[in-house]
C-alpha atoms as a PDB file:
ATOM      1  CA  UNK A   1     101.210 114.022  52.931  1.00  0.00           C
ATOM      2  CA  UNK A   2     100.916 114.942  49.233  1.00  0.00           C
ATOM      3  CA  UNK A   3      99.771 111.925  48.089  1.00  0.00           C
ATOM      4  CA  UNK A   4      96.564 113.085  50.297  1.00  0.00           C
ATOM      5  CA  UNK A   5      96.367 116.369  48.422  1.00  0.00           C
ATOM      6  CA  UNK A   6      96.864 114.914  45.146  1.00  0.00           C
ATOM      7  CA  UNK A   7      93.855 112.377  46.260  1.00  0.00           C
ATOM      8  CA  UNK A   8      91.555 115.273  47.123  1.00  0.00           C
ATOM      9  CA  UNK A   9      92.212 116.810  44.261  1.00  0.00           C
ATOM     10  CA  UNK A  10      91.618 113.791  42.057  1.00  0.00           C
ATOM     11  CA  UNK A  11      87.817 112.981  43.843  1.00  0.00           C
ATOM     12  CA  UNK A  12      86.900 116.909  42.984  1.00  0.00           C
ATOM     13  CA  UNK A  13      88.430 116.640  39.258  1.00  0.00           C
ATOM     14  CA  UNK A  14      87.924 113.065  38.028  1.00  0.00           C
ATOM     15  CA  UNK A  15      85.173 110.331  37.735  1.00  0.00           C
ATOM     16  CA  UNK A  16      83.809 107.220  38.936  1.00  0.00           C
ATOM     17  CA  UNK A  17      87.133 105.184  38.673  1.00  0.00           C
ATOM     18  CA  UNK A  18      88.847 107.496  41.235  1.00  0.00           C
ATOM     19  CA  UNK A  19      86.215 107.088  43.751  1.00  0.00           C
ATOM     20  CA  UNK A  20      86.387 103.227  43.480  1.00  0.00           C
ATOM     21  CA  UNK A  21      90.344 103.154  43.888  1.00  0.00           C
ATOM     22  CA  UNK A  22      90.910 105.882  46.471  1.00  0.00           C
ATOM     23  CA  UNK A  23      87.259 105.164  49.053  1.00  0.00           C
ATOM     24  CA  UNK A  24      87.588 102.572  51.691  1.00  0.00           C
ATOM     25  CA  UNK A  25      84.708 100.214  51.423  1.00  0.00           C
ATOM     26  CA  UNK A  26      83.234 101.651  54.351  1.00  0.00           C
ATOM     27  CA  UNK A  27      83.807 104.969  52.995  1.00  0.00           C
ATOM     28  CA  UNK A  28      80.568 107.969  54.588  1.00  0.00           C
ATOM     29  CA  UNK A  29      80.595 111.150  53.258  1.00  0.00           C
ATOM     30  CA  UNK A  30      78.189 114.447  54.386  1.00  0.00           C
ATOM     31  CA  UNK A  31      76.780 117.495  52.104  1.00  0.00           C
ATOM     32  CA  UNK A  32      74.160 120.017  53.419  1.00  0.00           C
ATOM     33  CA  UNK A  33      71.936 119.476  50.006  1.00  0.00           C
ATOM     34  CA  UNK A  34      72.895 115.941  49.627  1.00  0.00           C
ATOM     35  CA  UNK A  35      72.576 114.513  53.199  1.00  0.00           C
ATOM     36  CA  UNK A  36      74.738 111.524  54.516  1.00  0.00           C
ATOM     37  CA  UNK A  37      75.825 108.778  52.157  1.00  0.00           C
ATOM     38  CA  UNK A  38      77.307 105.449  52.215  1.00  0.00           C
ATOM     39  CA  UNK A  39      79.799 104.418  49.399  1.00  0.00           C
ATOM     40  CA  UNK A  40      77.475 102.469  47.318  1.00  0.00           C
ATOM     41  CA  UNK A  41      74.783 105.875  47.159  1.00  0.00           C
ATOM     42  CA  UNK A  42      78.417 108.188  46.524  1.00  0.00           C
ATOM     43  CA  UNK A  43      79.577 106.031  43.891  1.00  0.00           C
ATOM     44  CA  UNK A  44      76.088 106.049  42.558  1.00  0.00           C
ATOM     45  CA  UNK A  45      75.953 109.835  42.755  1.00  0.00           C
ATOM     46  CA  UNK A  46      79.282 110.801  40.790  1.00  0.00           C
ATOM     47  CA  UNK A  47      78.104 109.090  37.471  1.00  0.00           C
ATOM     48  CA  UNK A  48      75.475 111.334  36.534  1.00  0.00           C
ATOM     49  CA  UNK A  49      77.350 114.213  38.067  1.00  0.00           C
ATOM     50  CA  UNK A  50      79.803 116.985  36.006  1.00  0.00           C
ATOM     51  CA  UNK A  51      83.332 116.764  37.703  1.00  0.00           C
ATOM     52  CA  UNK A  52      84.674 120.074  38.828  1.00  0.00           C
ATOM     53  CA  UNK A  53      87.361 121.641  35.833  1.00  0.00           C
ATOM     54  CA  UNK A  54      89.184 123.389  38.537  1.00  0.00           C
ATOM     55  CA  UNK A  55      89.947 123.250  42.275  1.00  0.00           C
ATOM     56  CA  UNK A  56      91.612 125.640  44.468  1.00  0.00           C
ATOM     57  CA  UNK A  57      92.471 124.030  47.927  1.00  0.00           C
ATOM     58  CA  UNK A  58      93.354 126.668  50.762  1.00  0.00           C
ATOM     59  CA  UNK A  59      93.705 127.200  54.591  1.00  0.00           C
ATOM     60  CA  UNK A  60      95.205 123.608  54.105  1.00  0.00           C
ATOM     61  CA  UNK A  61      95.298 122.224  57.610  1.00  0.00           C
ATOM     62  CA  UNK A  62      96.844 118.635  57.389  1.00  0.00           C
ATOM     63  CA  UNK A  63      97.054 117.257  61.156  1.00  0.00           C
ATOM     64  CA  UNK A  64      99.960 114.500  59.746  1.00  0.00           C
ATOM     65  CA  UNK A  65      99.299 110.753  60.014  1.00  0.00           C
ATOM     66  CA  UNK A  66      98.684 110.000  63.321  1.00  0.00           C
ATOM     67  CA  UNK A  67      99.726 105.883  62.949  1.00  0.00           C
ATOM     68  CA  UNK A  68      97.477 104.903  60.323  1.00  0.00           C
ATOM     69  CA  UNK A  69      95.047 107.871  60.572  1.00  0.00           C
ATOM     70  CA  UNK A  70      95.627 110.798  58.946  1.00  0.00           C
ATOM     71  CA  UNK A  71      92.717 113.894  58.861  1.00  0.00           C
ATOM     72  CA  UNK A  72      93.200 117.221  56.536  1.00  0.00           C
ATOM     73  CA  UNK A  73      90.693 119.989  56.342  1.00  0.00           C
ATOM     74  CA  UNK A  74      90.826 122.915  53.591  1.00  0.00           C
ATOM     75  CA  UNK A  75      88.553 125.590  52.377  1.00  0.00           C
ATOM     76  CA  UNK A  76      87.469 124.313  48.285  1.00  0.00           C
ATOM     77  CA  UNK A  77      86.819 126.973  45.694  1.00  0.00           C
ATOM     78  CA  UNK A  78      85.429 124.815  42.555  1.00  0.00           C
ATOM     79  CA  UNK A  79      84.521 125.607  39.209  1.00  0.00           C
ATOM     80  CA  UNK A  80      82.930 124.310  36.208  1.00  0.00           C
ATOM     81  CA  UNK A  81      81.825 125.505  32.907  1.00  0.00           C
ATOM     82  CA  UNK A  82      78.039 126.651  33.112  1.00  0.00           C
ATOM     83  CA  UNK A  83      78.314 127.021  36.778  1.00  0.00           C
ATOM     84  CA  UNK A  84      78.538 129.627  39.658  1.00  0.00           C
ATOM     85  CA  UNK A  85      81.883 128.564  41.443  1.00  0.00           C
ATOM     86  CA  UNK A  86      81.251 126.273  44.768  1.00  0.00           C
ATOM     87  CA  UNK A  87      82.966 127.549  48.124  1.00  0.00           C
ATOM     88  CA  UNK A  88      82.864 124.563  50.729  1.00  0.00           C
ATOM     89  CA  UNK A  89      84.997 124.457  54.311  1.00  0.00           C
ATOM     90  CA  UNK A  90      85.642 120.687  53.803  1.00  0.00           C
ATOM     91  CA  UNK A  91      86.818 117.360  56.195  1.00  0.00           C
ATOM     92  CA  UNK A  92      88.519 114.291  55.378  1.00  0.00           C
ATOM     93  CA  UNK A  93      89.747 111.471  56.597  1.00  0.00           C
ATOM     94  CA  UNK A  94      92.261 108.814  55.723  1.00  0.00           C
ATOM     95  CA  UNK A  95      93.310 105.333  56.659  1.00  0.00           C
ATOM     96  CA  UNK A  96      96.422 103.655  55.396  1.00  0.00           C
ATOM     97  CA  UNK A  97      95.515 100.407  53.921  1.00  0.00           C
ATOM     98  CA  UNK A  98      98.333  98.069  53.181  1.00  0.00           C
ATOM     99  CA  UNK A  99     100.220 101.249  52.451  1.00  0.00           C
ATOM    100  CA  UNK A 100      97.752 103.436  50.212  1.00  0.00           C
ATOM    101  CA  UNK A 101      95.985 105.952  51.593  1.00  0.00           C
ATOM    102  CA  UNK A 102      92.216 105.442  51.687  1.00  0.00           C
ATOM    103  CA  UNK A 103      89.103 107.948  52.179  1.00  0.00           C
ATOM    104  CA  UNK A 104      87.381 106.823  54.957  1.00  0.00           C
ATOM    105  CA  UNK A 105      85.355 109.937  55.595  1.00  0.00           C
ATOM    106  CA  UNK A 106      84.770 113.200  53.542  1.00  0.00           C
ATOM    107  CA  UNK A 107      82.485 116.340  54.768  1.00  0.00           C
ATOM    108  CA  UNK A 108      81.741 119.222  53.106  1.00  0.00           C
ATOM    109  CA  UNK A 109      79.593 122.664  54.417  1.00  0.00           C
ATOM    110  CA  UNK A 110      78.631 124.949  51.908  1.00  0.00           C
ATOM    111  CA  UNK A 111      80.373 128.685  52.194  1.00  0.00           C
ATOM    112  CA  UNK A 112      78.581 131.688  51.557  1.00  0.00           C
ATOM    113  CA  UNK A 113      80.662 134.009  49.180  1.00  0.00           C
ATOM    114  CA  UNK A 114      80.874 137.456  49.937  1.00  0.00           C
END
């Protein structure tokens, strides 16, 4: 189960590699501002995009692999120089593939901070 925590963290923190290594290749993710996007438009989207310096993951609900399923849900409090910091209830989804974990599906709602 950490190995899906320490993926998480690594598609908030790091680049285009990441998202190439840990996405299956039928990989759909869904932002409010963003709409929904296939792994081709995601991959496109992270190049141009600042990566997130820090990321606090909390009310960490994994549900534990379920065969070769596993789902974990967490609220996201992200920061980056220049920025207000991002609050987000956030989905994902993972499917083992020969033994490595791989993002199938990633969903993220904006959070209003009080």
């Amino acid at each position: 189960m950490d190995d899906l925590w320490q993926n998480e963290r690594r598609l908030w923190q790091e680049g285009v590699g990441a998202y190439e290594e840990l996405m299956g290749p039928e990989c759909v993710m869904a932002f409010a501002s963003m709409g929904i996007m296939a792994r081709s438009e995601i991959i496109d989207s992270i190049r141009g995009a600042p990566r997130w310096s820090s990321i606090d993951m909390t009310d960490t609900t994994p549900t534990g692999p379920a065969g070769n399923v596993s789902i974990i849900g967490y609220r996201a409090l992200a920061t980056r120089p220049g920025n207000e910091p991002y609050e987000a209830a956030c989905t994902s989804t993972y499917v083992a593939v020969d033994g490595r974990w791989k993002l199938a599906q990633h969903q993220q709602s904006a959070v209003q901070r009080a």
